[in-house]
Protein backbone atom coordinates (compact mmCIF):
# COMPACT_ATOMS: atom_id res chain seq x y z
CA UNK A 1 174.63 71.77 40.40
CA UNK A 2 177.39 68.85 39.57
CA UNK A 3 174.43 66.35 40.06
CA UNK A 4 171.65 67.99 37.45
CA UNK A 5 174.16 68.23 35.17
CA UNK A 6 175.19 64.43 35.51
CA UNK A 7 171.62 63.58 34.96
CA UNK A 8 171.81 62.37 31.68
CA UNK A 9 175.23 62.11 31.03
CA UNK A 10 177.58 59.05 29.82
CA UNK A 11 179.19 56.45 31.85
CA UNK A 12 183.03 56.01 31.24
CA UNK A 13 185.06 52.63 32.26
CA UNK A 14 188.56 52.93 31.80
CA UNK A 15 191.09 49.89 31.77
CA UNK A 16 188.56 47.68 33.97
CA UNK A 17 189.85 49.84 37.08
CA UNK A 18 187.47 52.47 37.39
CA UNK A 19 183.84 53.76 36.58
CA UNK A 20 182.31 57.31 36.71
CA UNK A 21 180.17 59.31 34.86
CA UNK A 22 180.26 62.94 33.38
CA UNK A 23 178.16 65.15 31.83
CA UNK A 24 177.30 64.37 27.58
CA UNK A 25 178.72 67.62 26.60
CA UNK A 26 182.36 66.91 28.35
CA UNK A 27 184.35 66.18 24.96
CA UNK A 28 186.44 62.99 25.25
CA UNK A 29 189.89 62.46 23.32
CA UNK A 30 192.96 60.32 23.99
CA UNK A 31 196.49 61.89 24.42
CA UNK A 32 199.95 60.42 25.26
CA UNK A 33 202.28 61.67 27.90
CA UNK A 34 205.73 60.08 28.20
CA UNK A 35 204.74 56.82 26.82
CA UNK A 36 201.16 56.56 28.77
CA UNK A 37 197.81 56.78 27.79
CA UNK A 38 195.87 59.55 29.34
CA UNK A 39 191.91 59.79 28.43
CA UNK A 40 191.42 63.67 28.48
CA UNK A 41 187.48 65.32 28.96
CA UNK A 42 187.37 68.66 28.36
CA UNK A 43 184.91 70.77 30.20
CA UNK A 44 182.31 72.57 27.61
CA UNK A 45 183.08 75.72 30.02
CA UNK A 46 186.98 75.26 29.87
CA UNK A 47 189.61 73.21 31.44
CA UNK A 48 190.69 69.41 30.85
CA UNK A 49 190.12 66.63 33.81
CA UNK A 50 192.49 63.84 32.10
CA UNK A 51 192.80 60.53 33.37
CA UNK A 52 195.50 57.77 34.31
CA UNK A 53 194.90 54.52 35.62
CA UNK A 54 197.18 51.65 36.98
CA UNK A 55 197.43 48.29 39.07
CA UNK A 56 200.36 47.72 41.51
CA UNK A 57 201.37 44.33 43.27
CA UNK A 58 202.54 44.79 46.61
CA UNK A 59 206.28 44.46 46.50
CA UNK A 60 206.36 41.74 49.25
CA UNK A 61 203.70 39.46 50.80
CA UNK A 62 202.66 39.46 54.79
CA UNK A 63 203.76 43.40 55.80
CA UNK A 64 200.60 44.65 55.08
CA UNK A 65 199.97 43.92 51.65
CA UNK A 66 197.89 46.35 49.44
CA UNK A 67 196.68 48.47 52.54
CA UNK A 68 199.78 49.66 53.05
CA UNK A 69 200.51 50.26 49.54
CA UNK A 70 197.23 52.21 48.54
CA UNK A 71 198.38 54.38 51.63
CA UNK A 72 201.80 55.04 50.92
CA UNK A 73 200.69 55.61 46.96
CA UNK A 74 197.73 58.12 48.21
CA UNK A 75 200.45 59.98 50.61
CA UNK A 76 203.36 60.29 47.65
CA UNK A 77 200.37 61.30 45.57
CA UNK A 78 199.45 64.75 47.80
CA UNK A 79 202.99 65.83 47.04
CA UNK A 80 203.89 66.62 50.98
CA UNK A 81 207.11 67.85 50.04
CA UNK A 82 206.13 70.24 46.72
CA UNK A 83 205.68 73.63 47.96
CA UNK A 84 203.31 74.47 45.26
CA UNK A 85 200.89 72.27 46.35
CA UNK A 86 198.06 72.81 49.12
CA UNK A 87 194.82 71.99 50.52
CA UNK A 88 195.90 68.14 51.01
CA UNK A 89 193.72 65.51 52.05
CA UNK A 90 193.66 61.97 51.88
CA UNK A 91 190.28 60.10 53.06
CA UNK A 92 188.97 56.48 53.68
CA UNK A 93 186.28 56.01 51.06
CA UNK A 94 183.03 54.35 52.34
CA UNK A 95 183.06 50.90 51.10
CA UNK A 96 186.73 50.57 51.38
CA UNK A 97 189.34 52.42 49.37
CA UNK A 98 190.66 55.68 49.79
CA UNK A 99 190.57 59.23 48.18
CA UNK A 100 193.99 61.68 47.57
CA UNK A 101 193.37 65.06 46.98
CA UNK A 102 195.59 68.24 46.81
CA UNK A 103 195.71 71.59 44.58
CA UNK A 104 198.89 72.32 42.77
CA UNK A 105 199.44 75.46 41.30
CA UNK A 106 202.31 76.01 38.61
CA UNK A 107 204.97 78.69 37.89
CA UNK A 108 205.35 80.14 34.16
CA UNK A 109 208.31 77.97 33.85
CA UNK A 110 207.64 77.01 30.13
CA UNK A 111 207.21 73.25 30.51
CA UNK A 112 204.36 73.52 32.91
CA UNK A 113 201.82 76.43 31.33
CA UNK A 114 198.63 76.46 29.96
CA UNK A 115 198.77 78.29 26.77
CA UNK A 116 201.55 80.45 28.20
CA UNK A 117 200.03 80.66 31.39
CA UNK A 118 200.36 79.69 34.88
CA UNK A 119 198.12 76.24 35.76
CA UNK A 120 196.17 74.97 38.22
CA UNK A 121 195.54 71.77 38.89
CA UNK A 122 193.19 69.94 40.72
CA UNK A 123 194.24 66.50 41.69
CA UNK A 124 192.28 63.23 42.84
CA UNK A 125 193.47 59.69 43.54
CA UNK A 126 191.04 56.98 43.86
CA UNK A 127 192.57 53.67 45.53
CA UNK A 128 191.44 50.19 46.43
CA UNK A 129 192.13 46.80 46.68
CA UNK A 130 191.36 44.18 43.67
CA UNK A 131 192.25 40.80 43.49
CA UNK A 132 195.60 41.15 45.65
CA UNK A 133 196.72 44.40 44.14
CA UNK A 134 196.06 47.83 44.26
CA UNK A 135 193.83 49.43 41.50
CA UNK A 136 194.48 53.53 41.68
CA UNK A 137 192.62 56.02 38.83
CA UNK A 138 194.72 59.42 39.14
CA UNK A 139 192.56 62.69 37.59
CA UNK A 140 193.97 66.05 36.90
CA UNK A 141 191.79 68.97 36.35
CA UNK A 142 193.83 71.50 34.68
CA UNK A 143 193.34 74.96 34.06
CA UNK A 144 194.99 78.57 33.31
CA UNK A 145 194.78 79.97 37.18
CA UNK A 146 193.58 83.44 35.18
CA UNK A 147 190.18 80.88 35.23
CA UNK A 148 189.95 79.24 38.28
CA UNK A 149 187.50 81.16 40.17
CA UNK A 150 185.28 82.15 37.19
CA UNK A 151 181.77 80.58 37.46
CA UNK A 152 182.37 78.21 34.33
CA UNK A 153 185.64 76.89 36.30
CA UNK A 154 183.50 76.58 39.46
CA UNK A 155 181.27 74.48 37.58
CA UNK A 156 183.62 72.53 36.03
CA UNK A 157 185.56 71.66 39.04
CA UNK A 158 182.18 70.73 41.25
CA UNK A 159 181.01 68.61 38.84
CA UNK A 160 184.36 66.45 38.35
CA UNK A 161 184.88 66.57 42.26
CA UNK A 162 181.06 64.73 42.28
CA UNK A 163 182.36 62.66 39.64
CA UNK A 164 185.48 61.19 41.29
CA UNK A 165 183.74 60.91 44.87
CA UNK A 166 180.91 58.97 43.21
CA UNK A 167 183.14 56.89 41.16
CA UNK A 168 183.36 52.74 41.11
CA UNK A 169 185.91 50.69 40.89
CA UNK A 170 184.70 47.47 39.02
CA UNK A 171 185.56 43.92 39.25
């Protein structure tokens, strides 16, 4: 289903790090969380997949450079010590690169709700190496956990997994 419904749809470059495309009927819109842009789509069916991006230089030359950087940022990413997180998994991408991905699911602690609601998140890091540092695109599909499950979440969710997976990082 997530490819027919990328047939068709827009391509979206952010910051020179990263390439993807979604569906034409995912609305785009920019938001700002604790001084940092964040590109949010939301899903026609509900949810938001929003989207970070940043480049990191390797702190010191010769002890394995951005390899061991992309790994160590893909392994702090899955949250290993978070209880509220599961289903981790960090992957070598074909081509080079890797792929972070874990599902956190919130509390009704009042900072963290959707519309007064426990979350669910759904979180992917994309990683590789360009020019001598490491390029990493972090998405968060969010959603009230009274949706995940429902066919429309489903949906959305499937089609920004195929998304990420099939996503580029340019040059």
């Amino acid at each position: 289903m997530a490819d027919e419904r990328m047939f068709g749809g827009r391509t979206i470059e952010r910051d020179g790090v990263v390439r993807f495309r979604l569906p034409a009927d995912w609305t785009i819109r920019m938001e700002e969380h604790e001084g940092h842009a964040v590109t949010a789509f939301d899903a026609p069916g509900g949810g938001t997949l929003r989207l970070v991006t940043d480049r990191v230089t390797p702190p010191r030359a010769g002890e394995g450079g951005t390899a061991v950087l992309l790994r160590e940022m893909a392994l702090r990413f899955v949250r290993p010590d978070d209880p509220r997180c599961g289903d981790r998994v960090v992957e070598d991408r074909p081509g080079g690169g890797l792929i972070a991905s874990a599902v956190l699911r919130t509390d009704e602690d009042g900072r963290t709700t959707w519309h007064g609601h426990a979350e669910a998140h759904y979180l992917w890091m994309l990683g590789a190496e360009q020019g001598g540092r490491v390029a990493a695109a972090m998405f968060s599909f969010a959603l009230s956990t009274a949706q995940d499950g429902e066919e429309a979440a489903v949906a959305a969710i499937g089609t920004a997994d195929a998304a990420i997976r099939a996503a580029a990082f340019p040059l």
